[in-house]
PDB file of N, CA and C in Angstrom:
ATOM      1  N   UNK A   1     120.682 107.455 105.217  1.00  0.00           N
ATOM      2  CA  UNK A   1     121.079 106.281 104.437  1.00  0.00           C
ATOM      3  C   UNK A   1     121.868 105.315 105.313  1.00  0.00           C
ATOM      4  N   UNK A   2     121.537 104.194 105.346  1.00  0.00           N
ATOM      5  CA  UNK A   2     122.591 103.186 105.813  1.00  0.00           C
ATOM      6  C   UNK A   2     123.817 102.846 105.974  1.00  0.00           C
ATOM      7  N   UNK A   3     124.600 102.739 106.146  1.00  0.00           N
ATOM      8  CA  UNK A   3     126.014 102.709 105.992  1.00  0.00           C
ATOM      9  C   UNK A   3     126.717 101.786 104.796  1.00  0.00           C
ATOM     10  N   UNK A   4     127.458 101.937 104.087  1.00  0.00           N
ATOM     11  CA  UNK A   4     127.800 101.154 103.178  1.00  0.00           C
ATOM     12  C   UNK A   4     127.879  99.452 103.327  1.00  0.00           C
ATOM     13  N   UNK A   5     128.726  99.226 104.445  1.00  0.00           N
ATOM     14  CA  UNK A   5     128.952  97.355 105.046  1.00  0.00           C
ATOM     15  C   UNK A   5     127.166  97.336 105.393  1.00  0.00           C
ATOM     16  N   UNK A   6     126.611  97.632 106.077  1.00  0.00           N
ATOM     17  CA  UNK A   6     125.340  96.745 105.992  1.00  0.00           C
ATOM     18  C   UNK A   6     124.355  97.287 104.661  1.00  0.00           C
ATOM     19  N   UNK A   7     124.543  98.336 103.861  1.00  0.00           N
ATOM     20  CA  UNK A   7     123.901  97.855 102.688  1.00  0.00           C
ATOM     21  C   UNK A   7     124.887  97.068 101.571  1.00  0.00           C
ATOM     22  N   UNK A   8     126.151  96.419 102.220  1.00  0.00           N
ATOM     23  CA  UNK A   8     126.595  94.925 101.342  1.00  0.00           C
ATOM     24  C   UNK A   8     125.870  94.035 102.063  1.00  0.00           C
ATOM     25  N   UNK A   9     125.698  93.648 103.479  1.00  0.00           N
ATOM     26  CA  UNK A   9     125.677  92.278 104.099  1.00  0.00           C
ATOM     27  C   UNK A   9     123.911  92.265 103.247  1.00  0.00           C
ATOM     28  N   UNK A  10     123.163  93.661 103.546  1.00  0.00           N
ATOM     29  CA  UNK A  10     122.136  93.493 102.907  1.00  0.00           C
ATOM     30  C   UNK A  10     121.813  92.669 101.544  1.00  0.00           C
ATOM     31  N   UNK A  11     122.224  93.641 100.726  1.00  0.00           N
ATOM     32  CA  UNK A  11     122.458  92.664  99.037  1.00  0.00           C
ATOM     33  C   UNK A  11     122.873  91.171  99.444  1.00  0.00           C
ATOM     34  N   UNK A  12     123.753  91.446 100.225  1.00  0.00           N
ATOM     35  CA  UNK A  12     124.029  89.763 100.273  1.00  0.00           C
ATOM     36  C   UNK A  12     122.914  88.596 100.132  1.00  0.00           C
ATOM     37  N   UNK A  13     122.364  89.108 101.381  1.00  0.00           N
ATOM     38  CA  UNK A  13     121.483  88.772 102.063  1.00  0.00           C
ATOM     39  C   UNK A  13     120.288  88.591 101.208  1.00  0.00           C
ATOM     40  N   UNK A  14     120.103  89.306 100.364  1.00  0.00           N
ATOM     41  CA  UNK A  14     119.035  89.646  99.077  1.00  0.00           C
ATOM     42  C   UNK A  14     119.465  88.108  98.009  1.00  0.00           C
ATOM     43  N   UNK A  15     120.758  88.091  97.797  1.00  0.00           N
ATOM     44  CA  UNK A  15     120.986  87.317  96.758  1.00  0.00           C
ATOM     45  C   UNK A  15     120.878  85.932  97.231  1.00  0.00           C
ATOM     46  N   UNK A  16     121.259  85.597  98.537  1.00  0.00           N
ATOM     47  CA  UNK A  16     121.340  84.362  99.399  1.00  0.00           C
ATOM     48  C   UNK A  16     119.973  83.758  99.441  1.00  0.00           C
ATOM     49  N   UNK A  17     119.076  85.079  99.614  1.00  0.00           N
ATOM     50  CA  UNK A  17     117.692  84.432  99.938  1.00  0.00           C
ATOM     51  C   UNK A  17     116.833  85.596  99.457  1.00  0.00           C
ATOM     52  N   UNK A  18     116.524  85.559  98.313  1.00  0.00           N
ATOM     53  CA  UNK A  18     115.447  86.573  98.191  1.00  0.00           C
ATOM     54  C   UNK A  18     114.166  86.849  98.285  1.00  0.00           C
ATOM     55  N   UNK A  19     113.603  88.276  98.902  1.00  0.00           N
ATOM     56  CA  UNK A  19     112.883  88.374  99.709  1.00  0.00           C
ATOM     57  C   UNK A  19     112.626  88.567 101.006  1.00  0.00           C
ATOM     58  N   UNK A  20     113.963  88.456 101.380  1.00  0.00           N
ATOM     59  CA  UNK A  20     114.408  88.153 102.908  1.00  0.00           C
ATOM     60  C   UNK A  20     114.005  89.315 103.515  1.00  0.00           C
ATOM     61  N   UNK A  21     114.520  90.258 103.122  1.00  0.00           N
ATOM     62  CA  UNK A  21     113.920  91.554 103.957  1.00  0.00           C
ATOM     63  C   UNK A  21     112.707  91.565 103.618  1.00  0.00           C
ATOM     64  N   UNK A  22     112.140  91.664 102.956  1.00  0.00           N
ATOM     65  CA  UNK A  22     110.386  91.674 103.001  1.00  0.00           C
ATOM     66  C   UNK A  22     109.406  90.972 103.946  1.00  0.00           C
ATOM     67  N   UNK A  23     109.809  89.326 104.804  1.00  0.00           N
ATOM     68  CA  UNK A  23     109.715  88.702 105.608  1.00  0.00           C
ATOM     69  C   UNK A  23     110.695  88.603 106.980  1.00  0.00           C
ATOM     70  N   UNK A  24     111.272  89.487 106.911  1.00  0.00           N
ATOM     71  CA  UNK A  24     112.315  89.451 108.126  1.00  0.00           C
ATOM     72  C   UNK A  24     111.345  90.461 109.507  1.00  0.00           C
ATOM     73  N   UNK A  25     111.507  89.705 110.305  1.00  0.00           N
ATOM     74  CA  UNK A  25     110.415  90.283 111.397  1.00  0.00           C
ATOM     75  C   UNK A  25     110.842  91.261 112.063  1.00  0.00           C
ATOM     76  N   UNK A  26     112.788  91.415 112.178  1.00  0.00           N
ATOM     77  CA  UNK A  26     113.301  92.228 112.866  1.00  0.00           C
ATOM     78  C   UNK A  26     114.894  92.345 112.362  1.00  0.00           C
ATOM     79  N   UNK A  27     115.827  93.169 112.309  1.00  0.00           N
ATOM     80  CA  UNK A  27     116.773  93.109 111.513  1.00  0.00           C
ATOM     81  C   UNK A  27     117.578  94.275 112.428  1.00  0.00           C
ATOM     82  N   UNK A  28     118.721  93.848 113.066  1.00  0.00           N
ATOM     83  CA  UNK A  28     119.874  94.882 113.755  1.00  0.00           C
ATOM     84  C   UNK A  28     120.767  94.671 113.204  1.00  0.00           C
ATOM     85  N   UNK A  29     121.810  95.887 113.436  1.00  0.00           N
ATOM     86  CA  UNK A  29     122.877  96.261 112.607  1.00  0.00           C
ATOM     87  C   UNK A  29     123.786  96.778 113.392  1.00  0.00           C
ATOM     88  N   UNK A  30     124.697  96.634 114.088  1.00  0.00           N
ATOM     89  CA  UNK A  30     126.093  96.347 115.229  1.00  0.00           C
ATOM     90  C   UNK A  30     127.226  96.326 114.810  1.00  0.00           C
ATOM     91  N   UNK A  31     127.332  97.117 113.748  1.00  0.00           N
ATOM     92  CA  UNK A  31     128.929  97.409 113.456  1.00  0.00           C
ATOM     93  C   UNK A  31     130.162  97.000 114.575  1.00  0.00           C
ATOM     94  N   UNK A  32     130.101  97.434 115.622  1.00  0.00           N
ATOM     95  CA  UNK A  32     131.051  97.622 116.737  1.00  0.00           C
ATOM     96  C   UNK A  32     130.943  96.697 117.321  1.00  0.00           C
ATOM     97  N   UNK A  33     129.690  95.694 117.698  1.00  0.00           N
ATOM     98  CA  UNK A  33     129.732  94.661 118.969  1.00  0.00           C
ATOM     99  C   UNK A  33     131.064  93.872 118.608  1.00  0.00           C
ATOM    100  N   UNK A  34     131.359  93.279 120.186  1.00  0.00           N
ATOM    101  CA  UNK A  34     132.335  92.431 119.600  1.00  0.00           C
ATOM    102  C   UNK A  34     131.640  90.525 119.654  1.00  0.00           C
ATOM    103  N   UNK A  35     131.788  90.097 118.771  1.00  0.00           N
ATOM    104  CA  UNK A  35     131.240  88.894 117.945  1.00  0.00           C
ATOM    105  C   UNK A  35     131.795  87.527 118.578  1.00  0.00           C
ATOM    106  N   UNK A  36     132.768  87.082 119.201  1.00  0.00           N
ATOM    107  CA  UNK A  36     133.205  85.968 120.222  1.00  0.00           C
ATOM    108  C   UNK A  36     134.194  86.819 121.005  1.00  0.00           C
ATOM    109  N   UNK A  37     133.927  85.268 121.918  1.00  0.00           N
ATOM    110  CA  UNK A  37     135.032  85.437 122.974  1.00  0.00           C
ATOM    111  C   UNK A  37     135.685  84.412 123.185  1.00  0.00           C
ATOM    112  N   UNK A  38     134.914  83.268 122.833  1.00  0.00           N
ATOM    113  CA  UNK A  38     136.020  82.014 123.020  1.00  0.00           C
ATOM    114  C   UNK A  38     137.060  81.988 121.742  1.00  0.00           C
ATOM    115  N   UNK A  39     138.062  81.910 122.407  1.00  0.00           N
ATOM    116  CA  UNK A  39     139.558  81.652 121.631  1.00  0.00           C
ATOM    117  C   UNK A  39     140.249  80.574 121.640  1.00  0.00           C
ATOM    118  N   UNK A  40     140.386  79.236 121.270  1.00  0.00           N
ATOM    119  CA  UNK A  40     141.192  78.642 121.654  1.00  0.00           C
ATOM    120  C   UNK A  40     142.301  78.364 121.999  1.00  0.00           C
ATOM    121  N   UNK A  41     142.421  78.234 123.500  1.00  0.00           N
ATOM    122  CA  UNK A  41     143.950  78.621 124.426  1.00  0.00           C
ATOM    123  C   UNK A  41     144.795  77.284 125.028  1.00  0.00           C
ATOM    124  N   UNK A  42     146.014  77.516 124.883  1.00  0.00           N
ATOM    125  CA  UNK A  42     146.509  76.320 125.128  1.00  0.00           C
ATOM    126  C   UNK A  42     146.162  75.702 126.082  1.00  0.00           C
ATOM    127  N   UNK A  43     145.651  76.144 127.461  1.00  0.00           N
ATOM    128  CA  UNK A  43     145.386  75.253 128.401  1.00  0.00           C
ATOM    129  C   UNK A  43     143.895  74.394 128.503  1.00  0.00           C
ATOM    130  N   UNK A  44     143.446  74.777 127.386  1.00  0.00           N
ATOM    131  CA  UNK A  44     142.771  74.041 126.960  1.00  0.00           C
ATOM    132  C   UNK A  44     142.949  72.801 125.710  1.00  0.00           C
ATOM    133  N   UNK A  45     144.126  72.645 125.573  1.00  0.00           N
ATOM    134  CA  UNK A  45     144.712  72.378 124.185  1.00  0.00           C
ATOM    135  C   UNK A  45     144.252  72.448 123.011  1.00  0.00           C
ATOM    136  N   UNK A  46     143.919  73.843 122.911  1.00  0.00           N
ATOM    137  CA  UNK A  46     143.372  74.440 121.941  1.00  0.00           C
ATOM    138  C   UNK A  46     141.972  73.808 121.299  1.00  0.00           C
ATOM    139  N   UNK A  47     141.744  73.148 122.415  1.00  0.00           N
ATOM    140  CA  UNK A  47     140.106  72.712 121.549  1.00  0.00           C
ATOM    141  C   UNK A  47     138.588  73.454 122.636  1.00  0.00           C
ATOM    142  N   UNK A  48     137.781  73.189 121.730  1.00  0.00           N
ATOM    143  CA  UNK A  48     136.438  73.724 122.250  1.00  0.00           C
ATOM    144  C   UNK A  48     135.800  72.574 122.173  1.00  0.00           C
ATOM    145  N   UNK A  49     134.703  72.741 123.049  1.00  0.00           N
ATOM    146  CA  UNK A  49     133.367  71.480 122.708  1.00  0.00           C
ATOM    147  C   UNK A  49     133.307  71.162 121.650  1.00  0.00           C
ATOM    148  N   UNK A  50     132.599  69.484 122.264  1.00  0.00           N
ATOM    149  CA  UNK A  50     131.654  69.696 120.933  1.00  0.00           C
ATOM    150  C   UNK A  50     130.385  69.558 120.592  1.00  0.00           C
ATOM    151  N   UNK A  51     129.332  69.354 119.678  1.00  0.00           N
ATOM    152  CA  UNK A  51     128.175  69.778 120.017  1.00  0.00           C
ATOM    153  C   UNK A  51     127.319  68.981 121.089  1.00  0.00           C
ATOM    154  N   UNK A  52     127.609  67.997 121.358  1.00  0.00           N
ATOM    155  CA  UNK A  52     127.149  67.258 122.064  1.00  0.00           C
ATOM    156  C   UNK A  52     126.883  67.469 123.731  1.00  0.00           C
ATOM    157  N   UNK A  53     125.381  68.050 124.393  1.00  0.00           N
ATOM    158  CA  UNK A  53     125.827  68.293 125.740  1.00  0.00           C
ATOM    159  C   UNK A  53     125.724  67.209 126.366  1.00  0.00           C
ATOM    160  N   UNK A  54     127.569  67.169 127.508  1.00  0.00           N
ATOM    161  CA  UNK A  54     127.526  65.826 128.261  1.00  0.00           C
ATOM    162  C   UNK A  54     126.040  65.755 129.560  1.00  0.00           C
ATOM    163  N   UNK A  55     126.060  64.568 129.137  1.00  0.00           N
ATOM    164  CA  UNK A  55     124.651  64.422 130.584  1.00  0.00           C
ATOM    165  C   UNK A  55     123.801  64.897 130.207  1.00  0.00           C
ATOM    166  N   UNK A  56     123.466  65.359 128.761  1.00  0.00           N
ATOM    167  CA  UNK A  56     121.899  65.742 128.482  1.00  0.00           C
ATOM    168  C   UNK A  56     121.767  64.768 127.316  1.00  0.00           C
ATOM    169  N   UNK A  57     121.487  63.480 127.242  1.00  0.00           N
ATOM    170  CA  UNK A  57     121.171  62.826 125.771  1.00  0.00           C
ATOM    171  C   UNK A  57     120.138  63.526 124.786  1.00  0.00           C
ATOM    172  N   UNK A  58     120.508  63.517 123.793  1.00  0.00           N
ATOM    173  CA  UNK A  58     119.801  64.568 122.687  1.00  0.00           C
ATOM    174  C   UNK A  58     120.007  65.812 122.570  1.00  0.00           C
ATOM    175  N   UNK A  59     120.694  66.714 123.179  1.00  0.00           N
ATOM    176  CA  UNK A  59     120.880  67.817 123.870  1.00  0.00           C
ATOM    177  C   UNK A  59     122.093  68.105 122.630  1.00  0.00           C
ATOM    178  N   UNK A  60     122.171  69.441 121.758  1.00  0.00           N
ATOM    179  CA  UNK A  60     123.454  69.727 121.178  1.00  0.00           C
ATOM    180  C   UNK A  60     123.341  71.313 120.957  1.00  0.00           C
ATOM    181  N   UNK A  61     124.773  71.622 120.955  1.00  0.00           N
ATOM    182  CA  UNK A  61     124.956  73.397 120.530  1.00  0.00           C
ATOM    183  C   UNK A  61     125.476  73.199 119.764  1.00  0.00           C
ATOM    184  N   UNK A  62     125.538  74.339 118.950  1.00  0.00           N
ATOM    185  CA  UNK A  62     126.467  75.097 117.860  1.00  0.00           C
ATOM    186  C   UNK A  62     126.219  76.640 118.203  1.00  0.00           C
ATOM    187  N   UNK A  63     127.922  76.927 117.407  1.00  0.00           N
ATOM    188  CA  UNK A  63     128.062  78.610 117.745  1.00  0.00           C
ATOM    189  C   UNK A  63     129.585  78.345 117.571  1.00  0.00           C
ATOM    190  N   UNK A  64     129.931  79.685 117.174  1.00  0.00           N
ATOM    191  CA  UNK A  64     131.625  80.014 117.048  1.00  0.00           C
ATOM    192  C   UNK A  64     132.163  79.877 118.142  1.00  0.00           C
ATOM    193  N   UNK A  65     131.628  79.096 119.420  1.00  0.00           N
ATOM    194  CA  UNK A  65     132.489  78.219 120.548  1.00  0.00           C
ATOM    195  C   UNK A  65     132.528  76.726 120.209  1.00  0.00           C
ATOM    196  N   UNK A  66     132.068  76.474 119.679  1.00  0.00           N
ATOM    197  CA  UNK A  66     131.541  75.060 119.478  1.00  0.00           C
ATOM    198  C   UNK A  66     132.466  74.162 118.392  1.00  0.00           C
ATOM    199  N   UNK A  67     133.174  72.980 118.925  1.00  0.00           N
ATOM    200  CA  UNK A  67     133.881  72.021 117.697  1.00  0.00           C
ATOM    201  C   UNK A  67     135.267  72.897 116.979  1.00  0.00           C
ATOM    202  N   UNK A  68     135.861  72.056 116.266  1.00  0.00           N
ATOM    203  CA  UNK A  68     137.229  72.141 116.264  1.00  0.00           C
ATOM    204  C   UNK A  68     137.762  72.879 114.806  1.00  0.00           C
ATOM    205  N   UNK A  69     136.624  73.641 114.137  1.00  0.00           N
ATOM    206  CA  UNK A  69     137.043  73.439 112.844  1.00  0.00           C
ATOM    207  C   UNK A  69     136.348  74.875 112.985  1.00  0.00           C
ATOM    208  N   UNK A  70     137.570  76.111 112.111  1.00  0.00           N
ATOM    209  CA  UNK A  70     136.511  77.325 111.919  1.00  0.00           C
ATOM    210  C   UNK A  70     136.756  78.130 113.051  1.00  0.00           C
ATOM    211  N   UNK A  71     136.623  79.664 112.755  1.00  0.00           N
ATOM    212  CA  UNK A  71     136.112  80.345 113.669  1.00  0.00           C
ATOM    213  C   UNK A  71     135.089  81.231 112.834  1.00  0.00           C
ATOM    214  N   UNK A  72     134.776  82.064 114.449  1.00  0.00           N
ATOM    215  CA  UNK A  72     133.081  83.124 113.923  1.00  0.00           C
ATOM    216  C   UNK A  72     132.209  82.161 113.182  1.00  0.00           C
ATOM    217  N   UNK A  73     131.623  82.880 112.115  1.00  0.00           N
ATOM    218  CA  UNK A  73     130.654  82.131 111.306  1.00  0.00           C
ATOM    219  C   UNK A  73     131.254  80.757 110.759  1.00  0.00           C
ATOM    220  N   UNK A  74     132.134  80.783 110.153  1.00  0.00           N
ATOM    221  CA  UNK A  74     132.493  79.078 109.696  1.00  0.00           C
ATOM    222  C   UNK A  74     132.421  78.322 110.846  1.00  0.00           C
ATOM    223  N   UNK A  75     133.449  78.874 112.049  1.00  0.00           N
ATOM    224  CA  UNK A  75     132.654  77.709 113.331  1.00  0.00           C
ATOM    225  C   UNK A  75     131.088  77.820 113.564  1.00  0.00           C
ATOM    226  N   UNK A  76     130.382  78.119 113.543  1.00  0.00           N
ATOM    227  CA  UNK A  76     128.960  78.405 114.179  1.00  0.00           C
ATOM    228  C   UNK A  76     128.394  77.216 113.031  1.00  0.00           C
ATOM    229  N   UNK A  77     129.000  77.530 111.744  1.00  0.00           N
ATOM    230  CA  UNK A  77     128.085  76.954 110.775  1.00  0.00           C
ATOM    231  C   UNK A  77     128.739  75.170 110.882  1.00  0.00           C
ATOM    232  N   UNK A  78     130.206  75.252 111.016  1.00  0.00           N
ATOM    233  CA  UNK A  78     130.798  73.841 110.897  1.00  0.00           C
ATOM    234  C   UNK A  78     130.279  73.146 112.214  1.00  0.00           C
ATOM    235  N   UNK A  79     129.818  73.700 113.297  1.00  0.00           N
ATOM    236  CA  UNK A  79     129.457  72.832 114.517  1.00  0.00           C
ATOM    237  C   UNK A  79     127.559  72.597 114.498  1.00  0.00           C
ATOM    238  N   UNK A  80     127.108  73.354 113.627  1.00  0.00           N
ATOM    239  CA  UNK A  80     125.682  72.808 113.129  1.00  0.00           C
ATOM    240  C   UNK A  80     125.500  72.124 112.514  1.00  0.00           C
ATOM    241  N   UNK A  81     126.450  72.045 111.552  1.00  0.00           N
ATOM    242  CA  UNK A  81     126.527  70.370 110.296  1.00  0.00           C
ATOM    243  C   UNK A  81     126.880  69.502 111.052  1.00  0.00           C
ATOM    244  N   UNK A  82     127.723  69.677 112.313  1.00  0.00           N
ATOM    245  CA  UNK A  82     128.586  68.794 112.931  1.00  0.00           C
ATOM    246  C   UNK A  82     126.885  68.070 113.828  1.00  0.00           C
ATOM    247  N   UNK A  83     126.658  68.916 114.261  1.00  0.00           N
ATOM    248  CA  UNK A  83     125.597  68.384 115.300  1.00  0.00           C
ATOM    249  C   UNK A  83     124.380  67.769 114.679  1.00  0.00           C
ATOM    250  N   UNK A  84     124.234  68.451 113.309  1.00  0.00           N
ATOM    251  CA  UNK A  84     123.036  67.613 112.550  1.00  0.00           C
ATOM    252  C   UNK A  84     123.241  66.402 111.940  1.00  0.00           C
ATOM    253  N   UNK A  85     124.567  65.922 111.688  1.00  0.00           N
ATOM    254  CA  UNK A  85     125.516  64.760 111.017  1.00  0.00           C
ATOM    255  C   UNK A  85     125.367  63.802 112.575  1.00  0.00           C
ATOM    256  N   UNK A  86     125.579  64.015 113.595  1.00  0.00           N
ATOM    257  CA  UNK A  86     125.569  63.593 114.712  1.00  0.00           C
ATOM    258  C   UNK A  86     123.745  63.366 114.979  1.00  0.00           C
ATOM    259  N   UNK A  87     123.091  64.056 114.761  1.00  0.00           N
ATOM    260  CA  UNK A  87     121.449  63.599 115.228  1.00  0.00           C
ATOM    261  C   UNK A  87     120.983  62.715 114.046  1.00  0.00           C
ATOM    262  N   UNK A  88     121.751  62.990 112.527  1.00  0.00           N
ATOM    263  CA  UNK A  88     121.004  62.189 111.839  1.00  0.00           C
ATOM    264  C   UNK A  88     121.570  60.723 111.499  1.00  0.00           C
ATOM    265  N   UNK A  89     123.154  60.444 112.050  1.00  0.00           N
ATOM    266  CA  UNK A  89     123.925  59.332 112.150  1.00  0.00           C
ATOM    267  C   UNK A  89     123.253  58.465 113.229  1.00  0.00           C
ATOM    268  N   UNK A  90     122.999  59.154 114.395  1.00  0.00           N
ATOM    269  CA  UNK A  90     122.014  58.525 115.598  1.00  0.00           C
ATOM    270  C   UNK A  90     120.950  57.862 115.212  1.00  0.00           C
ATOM    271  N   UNK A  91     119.843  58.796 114.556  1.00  0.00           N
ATOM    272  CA  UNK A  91     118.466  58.273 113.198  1.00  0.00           C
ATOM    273  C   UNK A  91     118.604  56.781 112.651  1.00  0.00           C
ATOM    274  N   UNK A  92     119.726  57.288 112.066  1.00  0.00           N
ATOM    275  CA  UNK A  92     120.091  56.116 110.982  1.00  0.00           C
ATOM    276  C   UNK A  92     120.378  54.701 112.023  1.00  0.00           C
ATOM    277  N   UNK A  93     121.024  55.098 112.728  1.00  0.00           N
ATOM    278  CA  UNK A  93     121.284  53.809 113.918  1.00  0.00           C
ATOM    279  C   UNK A  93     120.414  52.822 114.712  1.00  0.00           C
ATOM    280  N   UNK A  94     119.679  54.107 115.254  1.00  0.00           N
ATOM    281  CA  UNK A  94     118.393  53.713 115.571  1.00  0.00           C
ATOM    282  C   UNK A  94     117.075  52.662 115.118  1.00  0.00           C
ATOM    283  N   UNK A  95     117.285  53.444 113.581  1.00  0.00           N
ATOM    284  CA  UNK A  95     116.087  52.757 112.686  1.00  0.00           C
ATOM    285  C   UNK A  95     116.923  51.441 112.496  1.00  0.00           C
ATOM    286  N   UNK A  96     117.831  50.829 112.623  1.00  0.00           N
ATOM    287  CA  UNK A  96     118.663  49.749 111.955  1.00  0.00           C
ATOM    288  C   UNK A  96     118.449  48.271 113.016  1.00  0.00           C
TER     289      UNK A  96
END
């Protein structure tokens, strides 16, 4: 039997999107890995990128290194809104 935490993230996962396991092509389960490493440290003054890569126009990341808001998953997820708000503000500019 599975371990209890991934048959929650499972259900979760069920309720978020159902069906998901039925179409999921591949699915690991890593209790132990450890999940970041960037921390924000003062000599950096506590900030991280942001999605934008310099010297690559069009070019953007997200991930729990990424932008100023959040860590782990809330950063990963707040620097993908961040970067899609940023490609589709560009759009909008563009077309104008």
């Amino acid at each position: 039997a599975a371990p209890a935490s991934r048959q929650a993230l499972l259900q979760i996962m069920e309720r978020l999107q159902p069906g998901a396991s039925e179409w999921a092509l591949h699915m690991e389960y890593h209790p132990t890995m450890t999940v970041t490493h960037g921390v924000p440290l003062a000599a950096e003054h506590g900030r991280r990128p942001g999605p934008e890569v310099p010297g690559l126009e069009g070019a953007f990341v997200a991930g729990d290194w990424v932008g100023q808001e959040g860590m782990l998953a809330d950063a990963a997820c707040a620097s993908g809104d961040q970067a899609a708000q940023t490609i589709l503000h560009g759009a909008v500019e563009a077309a104008a």
